[in-house]
Every structure is written in C-alpha cells, then in structure tokens.
PDB file of N, CA and C in Angstrom:
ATOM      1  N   UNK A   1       0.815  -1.190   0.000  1.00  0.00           N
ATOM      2  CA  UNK A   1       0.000   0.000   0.000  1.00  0.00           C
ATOM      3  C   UNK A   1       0.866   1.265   0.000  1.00  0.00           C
ATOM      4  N   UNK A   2       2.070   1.498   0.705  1.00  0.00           N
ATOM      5  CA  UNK A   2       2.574   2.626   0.827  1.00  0.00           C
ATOM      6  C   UNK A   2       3.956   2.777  -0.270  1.00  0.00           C
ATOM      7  N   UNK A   3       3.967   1.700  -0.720  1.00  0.00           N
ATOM      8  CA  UNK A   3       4.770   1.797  -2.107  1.00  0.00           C
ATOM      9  C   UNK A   3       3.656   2.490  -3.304  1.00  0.00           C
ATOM     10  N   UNK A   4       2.471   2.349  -3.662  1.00  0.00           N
ATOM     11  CA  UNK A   4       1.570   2.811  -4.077  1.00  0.00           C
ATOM     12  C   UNK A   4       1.712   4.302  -4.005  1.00  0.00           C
ATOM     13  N   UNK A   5       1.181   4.267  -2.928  1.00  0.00           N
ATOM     14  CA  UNK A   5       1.214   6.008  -2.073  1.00  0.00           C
ATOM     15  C   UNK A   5       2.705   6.665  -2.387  1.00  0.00           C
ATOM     16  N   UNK A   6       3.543   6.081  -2.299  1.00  0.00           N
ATOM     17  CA  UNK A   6       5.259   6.890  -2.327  1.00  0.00           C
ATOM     18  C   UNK A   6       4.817   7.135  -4.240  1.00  0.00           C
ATOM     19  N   UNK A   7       4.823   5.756  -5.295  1.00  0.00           N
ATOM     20  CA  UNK A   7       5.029   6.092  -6.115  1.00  0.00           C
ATOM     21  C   UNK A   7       4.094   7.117  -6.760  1.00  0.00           C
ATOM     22  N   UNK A   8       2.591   6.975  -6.231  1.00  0.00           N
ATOM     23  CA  UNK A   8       1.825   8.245  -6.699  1.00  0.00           C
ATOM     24  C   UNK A   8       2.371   9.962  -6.413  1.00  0.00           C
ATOM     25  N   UNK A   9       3.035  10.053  -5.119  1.00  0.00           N
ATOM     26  CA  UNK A   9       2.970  11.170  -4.517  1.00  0.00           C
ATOM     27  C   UNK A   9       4.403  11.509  -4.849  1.00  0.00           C
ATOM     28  N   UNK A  10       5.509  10.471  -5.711  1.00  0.00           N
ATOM     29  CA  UNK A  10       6.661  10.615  -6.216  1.00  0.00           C
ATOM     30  C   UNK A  10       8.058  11.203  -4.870  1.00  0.00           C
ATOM     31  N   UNK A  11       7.933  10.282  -3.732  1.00  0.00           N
ATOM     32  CA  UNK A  11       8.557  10.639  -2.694  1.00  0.00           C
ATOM     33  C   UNK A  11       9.631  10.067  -2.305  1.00  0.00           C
ATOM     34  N   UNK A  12      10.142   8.730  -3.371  1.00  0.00           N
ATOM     35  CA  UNK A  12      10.786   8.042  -3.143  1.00  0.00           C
ATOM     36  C   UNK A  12      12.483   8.995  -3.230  1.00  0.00           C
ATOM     37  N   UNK A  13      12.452   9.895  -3.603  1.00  0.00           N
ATOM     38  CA  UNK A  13      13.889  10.817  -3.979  1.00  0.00           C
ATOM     39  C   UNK A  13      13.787  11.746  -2.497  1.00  0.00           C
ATOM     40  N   UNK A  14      12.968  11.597  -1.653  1.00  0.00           N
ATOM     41  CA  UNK A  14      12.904  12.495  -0.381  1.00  0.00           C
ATOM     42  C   UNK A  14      12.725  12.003   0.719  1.00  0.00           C
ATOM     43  N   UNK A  15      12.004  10.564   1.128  1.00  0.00           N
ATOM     44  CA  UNK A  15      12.411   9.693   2.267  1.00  0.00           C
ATOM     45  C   UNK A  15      13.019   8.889   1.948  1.00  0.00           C
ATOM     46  N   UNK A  16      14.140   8.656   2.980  1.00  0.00           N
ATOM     47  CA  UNK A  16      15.193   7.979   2.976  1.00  0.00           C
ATOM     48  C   UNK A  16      14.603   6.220   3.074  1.00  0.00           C
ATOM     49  N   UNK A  17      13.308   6.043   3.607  1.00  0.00           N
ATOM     50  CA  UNK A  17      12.690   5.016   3.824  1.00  0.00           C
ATOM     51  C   UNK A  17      11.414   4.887   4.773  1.00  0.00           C
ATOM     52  N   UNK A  18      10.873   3.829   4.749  1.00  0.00           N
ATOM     53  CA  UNK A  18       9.564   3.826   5.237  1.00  0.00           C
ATOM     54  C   UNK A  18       9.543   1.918   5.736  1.00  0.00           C
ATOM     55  N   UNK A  19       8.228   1.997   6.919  1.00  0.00           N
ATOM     56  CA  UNK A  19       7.844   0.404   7.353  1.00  0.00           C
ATOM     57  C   UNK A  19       6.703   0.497   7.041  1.00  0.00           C
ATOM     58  N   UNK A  20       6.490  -0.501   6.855  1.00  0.00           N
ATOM     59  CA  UNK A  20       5.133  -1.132   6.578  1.00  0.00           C
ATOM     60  C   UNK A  20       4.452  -1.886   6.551  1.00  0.00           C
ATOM     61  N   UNK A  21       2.944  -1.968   7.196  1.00  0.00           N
ATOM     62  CA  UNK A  21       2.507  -2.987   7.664  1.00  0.00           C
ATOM     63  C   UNK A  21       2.175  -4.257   7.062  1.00  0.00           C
ATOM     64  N   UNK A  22       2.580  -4.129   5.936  1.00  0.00           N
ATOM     65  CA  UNK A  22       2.640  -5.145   4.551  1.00  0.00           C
ATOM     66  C   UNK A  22       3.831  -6.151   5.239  1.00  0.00           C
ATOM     67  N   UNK A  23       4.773  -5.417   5.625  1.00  0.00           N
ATOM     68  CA  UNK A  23       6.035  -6.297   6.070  1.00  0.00           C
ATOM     69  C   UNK A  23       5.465  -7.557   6.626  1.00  0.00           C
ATOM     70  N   UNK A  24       4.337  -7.488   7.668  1.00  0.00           N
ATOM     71  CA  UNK A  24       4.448  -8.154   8.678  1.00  0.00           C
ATOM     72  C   UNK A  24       2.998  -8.782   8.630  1.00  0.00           C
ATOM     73  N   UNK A  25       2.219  -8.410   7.552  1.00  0.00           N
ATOM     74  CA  UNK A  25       1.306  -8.510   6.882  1.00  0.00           C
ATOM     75  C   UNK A  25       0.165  -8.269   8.376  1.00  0.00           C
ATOM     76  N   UNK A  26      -0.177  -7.691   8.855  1.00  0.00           N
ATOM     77  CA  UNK A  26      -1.009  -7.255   9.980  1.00  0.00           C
ATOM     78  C   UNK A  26      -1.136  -5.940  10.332  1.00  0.00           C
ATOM     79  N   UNK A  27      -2.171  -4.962  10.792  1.00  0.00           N
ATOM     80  CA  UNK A  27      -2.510  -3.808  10.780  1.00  0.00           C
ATOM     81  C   UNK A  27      -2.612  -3.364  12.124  1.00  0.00           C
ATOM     82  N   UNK A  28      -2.180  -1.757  12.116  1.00  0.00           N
ATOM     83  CA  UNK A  28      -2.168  -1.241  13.429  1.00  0.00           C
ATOM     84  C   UNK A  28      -3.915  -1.071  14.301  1.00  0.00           C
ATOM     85  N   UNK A  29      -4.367  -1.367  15.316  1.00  0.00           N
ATOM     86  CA  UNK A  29      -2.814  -1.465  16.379  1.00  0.00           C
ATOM     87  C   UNK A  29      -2.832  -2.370  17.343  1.00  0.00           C
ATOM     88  N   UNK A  30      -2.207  -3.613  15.975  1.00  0.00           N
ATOM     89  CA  UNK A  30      -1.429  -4.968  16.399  1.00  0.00           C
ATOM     90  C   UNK A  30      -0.439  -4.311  17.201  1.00  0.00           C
ATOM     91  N   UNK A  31      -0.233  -4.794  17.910  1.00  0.00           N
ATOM     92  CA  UNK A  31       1.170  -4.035  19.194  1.00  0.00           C
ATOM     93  C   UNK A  31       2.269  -5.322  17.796  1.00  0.00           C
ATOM     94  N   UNK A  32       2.512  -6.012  17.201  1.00  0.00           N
ATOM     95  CA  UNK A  32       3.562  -6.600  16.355  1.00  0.00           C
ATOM     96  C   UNK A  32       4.239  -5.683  14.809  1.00  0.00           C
ATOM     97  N   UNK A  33       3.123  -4.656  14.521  1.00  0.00           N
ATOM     98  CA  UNK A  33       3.689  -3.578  13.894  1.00  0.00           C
ATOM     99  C   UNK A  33       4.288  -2.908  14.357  1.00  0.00           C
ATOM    100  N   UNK A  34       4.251  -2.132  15.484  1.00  0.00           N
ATOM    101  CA  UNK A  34       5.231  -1.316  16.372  1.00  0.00           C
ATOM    102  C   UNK A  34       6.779  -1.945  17.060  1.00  0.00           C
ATOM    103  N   UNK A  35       6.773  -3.220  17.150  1.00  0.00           N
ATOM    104  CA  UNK A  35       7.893  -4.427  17.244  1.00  0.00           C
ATOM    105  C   UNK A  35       8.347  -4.666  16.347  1.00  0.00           C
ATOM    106  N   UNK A  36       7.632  -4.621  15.271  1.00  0.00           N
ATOM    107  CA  UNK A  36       8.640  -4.706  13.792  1.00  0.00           C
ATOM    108  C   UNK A  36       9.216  -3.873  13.493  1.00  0.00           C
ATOM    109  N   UNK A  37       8.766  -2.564  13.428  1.00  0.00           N
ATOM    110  CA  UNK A  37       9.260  -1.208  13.071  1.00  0.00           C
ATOM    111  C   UNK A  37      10.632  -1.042  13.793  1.00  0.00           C
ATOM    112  N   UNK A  38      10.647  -0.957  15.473  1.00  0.00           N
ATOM    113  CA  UNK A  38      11.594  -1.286  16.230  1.00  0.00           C
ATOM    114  C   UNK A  38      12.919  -2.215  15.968  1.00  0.00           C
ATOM    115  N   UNK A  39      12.386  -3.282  15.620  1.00  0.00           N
ATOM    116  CA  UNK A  39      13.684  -4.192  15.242  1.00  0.00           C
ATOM    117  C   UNK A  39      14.133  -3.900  13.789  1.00  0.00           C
ATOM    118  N   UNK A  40      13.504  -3.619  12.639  1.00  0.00           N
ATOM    119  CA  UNK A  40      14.063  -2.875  11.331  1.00  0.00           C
ATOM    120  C   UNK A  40      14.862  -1.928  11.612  1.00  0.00           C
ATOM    121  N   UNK A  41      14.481  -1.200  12.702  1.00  0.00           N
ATOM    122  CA  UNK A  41      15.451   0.217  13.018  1.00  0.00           C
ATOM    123  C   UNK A  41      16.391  -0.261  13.736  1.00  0.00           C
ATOM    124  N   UNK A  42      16.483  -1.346  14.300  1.00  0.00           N
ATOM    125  CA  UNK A  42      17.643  -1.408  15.579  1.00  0.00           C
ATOM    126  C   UNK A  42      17.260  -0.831  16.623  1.00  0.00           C
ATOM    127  N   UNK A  43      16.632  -0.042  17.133  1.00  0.00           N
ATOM    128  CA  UNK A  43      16.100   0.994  18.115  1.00  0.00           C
ATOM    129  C   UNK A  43      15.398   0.251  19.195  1.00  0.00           C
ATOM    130  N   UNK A  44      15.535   0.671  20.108  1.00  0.00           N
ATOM    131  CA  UNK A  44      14.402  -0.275  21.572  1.00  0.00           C
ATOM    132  C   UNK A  44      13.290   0.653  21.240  1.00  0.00           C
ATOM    133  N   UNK A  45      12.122   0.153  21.042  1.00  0.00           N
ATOM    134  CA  UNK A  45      10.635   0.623  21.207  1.00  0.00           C
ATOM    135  C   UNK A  45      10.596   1.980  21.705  1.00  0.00           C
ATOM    136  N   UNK A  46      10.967   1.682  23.330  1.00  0.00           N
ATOM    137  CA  UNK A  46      10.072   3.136  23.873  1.00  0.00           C
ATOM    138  C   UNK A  46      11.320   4.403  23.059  1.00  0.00           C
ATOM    139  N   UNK A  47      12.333   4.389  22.575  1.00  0.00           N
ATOM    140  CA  UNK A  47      13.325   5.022  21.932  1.00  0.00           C
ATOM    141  C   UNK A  47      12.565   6.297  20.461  1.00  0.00           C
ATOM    142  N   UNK A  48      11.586   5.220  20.042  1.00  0.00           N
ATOM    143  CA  UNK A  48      10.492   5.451  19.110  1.00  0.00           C
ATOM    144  C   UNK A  48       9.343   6.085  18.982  1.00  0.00           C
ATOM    145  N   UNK A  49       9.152   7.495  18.079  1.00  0.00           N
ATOM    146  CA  UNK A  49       7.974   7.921  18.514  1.00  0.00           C
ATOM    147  C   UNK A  49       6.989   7.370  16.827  1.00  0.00           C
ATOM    148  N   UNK A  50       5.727   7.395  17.309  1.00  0.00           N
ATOM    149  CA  UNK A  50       4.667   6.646  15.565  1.00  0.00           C
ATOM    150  C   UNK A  50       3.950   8.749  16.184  1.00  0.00           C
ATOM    151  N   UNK A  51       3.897   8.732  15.514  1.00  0.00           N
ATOM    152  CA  UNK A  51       3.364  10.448  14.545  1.00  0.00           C
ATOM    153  C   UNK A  51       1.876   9.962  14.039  1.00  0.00           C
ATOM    154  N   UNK A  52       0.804  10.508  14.503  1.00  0.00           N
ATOM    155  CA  UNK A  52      -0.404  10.228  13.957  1.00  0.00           C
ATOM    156  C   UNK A  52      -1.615  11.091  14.582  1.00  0.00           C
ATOM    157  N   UNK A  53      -2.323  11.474  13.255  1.00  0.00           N
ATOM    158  CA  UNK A  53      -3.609  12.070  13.724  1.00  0.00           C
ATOM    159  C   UNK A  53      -4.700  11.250  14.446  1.00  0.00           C
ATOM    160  N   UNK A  54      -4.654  10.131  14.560  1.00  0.00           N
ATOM    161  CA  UNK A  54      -5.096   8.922  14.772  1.00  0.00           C
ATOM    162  C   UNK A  54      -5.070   8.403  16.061  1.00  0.00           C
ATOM    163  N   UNK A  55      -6.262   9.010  16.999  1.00  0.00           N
ATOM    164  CA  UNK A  55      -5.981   8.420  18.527  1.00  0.00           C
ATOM    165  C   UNK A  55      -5.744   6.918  18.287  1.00  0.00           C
ATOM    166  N   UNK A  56      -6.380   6.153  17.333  1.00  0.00           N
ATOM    167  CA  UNK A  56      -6.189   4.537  17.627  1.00  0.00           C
ATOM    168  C   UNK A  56      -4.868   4.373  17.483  1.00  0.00           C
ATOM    169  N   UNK A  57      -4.280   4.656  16.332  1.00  0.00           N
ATOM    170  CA  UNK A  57      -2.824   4.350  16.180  1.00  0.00           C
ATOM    171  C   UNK A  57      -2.167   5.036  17.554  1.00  0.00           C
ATOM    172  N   UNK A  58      -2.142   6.513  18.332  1.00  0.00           N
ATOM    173  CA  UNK A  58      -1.546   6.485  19.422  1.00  0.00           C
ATOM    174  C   UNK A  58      -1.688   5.550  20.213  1.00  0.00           C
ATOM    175  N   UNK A  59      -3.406   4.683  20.824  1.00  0.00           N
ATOM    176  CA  UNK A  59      -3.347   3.820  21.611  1.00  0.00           C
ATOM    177  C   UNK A  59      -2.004   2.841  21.092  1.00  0.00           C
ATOM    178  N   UNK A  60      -2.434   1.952  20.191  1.00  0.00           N
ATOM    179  CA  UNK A  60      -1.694   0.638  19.537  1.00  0.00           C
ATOM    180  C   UNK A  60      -0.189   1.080  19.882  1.00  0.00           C
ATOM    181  N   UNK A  61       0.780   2.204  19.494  1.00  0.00           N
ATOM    182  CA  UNK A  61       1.714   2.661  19.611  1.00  0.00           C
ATOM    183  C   UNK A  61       1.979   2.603  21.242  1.00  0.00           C
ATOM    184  N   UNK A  62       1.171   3.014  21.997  1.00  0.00           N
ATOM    185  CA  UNK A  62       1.724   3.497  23.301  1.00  0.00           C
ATOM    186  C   UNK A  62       1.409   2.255  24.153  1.00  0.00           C
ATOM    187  N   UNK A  63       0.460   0.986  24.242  1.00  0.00           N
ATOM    188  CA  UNK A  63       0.338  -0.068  24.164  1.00  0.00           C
ATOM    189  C   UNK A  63       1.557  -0.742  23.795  1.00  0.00           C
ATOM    190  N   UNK A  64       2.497  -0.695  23.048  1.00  0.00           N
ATOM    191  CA  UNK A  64       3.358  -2.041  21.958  1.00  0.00           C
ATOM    192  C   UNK A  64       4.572  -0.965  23.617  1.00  0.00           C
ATOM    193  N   UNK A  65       4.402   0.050  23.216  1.00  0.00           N
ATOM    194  CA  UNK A  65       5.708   0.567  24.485  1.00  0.00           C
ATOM    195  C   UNK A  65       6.241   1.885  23.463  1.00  0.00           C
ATOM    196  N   UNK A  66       5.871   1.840  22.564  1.00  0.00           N
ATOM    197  CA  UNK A  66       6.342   3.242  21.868  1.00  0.00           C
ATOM    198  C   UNK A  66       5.278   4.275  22.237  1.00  0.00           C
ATOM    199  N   UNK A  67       6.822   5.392  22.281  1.00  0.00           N
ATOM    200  CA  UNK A  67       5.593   6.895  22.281  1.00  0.00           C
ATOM    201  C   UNK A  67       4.287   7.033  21.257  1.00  0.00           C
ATOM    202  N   UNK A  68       3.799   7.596  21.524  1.00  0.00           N
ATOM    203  CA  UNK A  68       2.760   7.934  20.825  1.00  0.00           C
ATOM    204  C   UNK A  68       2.422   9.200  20.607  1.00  0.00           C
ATOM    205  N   UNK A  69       2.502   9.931  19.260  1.00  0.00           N
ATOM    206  CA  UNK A  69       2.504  11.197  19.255  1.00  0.00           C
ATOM    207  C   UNK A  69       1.391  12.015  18.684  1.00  0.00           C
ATOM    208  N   UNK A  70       0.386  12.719  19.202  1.00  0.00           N
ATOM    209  CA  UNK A  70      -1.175  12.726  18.670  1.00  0.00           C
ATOM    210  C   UNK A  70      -1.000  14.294  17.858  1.00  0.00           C
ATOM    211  N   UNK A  71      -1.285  13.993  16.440  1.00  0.00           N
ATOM    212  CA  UNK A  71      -1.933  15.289  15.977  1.00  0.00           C
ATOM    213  C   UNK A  71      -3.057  15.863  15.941  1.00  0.00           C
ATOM    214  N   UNK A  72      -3.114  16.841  16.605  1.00  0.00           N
ATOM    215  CA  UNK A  72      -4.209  17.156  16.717  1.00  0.00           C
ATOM    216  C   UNK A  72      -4.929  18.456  16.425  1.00  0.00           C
ATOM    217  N   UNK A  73      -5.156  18.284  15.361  1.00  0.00           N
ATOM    218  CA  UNK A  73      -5.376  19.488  14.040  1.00  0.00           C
ATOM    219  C   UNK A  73      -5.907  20.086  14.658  1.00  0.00           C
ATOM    220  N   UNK A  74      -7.502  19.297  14.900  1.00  0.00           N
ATOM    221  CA  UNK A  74      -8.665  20.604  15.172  1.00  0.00           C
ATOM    222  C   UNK A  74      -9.027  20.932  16.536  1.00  0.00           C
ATOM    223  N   UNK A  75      -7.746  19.969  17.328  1.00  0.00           N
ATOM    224  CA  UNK A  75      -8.204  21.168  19.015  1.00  0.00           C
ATOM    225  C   UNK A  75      -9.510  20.333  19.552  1.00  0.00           C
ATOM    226  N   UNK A  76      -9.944  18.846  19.077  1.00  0.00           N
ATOM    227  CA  UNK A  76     -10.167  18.434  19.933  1.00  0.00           C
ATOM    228  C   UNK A  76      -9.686  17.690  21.413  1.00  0.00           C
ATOM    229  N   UNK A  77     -10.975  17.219  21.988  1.00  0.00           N
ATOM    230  CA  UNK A  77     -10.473  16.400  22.888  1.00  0.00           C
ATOM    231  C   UNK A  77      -9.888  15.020  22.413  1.00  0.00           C
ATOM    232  N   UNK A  78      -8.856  14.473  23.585  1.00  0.00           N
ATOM    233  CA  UNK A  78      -8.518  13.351  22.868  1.00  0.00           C
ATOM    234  C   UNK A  78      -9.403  12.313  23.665  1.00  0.00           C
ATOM    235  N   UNK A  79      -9.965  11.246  23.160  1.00  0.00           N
ATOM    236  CA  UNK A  79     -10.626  10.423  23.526  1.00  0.00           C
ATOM    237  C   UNK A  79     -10.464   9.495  24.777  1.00  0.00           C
ATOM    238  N   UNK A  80     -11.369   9.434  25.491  1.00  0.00           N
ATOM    239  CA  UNK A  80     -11.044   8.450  26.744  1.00  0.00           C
ATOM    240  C   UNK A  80     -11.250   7.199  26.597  1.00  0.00           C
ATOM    241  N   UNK A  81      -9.854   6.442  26.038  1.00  0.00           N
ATOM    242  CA  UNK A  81      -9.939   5.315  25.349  1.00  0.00           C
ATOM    243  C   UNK A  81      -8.290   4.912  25.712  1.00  0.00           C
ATOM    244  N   UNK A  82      -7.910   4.147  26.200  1.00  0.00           N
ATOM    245  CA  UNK A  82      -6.563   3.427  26.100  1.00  0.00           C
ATOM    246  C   UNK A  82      -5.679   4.577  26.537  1.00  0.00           C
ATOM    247  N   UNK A  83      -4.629   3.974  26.132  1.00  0.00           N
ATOM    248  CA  UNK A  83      -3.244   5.431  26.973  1.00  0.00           C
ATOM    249  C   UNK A  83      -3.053   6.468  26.329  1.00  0.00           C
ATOM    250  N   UNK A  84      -2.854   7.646  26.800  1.00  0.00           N
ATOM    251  CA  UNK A  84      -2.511   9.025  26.383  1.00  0.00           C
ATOM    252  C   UNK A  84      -1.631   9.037  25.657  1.00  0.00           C
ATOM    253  N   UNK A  85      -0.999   9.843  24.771  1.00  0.00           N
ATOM    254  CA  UNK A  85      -0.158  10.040  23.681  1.00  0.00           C
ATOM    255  C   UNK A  85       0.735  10.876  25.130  1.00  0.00           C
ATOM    256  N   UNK A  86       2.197  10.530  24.594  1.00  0.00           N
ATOM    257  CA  UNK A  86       3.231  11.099  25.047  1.00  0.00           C
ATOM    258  C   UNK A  86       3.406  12.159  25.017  1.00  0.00           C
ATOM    259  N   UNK A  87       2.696  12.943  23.926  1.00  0.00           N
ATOM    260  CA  UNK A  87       3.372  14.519  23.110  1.00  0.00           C
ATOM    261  C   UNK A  87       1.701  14.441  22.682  1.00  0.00           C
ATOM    262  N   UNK A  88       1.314  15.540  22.609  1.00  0.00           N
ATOM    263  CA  UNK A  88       0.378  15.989  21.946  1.00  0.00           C
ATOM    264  C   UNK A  88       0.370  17.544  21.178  1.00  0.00           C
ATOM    265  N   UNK A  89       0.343  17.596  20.172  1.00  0.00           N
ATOM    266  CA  UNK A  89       0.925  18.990  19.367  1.00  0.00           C
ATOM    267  C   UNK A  89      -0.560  19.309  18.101  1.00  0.00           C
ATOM    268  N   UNK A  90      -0.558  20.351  17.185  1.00  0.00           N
ATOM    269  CA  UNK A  90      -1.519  20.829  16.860  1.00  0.00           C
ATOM    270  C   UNK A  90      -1.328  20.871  15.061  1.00  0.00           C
ATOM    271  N   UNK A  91      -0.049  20.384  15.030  1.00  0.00           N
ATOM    272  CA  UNK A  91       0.876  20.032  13.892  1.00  0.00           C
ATOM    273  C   UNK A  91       2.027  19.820  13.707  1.00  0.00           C
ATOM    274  N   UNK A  92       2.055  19.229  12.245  1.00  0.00           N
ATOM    275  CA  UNK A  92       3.877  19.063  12.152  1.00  0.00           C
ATOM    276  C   UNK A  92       4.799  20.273  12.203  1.00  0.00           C
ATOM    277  N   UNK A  93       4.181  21.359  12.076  1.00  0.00           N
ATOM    278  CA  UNK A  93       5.079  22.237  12.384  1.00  0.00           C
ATOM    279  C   UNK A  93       5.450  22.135  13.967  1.00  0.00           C
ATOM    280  N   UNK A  94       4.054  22.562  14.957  1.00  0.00           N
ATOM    281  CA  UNK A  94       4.156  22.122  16.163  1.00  0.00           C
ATOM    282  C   UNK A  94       5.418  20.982  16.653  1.00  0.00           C
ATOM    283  N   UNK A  95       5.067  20.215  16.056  1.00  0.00           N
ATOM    284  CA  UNK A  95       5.998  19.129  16.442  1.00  0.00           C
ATOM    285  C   UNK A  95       7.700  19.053  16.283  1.00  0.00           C
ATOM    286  N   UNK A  96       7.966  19.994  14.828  1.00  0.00           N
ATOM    287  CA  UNK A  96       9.034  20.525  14.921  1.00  0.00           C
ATOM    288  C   UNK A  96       9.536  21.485  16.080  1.00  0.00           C
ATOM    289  N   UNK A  97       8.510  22.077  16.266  1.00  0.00           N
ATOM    290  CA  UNK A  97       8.834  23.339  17.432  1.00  0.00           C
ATOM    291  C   UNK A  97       9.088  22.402  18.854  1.00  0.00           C
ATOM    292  N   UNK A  98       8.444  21.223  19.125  1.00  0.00           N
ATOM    293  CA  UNK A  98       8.573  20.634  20.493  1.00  0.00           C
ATOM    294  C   UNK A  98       9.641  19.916  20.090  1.00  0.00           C
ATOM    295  N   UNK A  99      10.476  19.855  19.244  1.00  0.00           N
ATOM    296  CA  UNK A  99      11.867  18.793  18.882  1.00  0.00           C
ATOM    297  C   UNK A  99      13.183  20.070  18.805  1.00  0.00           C
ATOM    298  N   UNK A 100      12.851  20.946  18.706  1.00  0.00           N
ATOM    299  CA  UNK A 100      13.703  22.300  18.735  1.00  0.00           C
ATOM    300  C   UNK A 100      13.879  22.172  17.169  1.00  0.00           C
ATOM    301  N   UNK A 101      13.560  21.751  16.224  1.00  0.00           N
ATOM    302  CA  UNK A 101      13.987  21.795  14.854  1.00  0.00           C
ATOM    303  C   UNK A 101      14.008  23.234  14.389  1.00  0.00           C
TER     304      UNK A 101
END
C-alpha cells in the first residue's frame, strides 16, 4: 500500500525510507507492527515515537511501548480510550517546534 502512495505522490527521492505494515502482513494497532518497526530500526521501542492524527494508532503505539505522538489538528479532545499520547501537538510544524527543529 505505501509503495503505491510513495510512487503516486513521487517521494521516493525524499524519504530515505519507510515500514510497513505489509512487512508483517497485519494492521495497526497490532502491538507486532510497532515491534517490527523497532527491530528494522535497531532501536528499543520506547526510543520510538509513531506520529499520527489517529488516537487509535496512538493507543496501539503506546500499548506495543512506543511513544505515541497525537496530531491534533482541530483542538479536539482526545478520547477516553486506552493510553494518552506522550506529546500531543496541533501540527507538524508544532511538532518541529517541540523537537527544537
């Protein structure tokens, strides 16, 4: 799916790389996508943040032991459902600004 997406959106000359849940053939949030991602990188889990507008994917993420980082465009609440996102920001710019970028 995200080979699809790279070759439509022509991104392959600007990320250095990408995981995917194709790898492991199972969808987030299997806590075994966030373990895969981890061991592709070499990285220990909680080392790891998953970036998503997507309270479910924060749960699944912060569940497996990785941060979980919630975008949260429109200034809602975040749902009372599973564990809190580590970072919560209002965009990727935001998020640059909480990384000092």
């Amino acid at each position: 799916m995200l080979d699809a997406m790279f070759d439509v959106a022509d991104l392959h000359d600007d990320v250095e790389g990408y995981i995917s849940a194709d790898e492991v053939e199972t969808f987030k949030p299997d806590p075994g996508i966030y373990r895969h991602a981890a061991a592709t990188l070499d990285v220990p889990i909680e080392e790891i943040a998953h970036v998503t507008a997507g309270w479910f994917d924060v749960a699944g993420a912060e569940g497996a032991g990785m941060q979980g980082v919630w975008v949260n465009r429109d200034d809602g609440p975040y749902p009372n459902f599973g564990p809190r996102p580590s970072l919560e920001v209002d965009s990727f710019t935001g998020l640059a600004d909480e990384l000092g970028l």
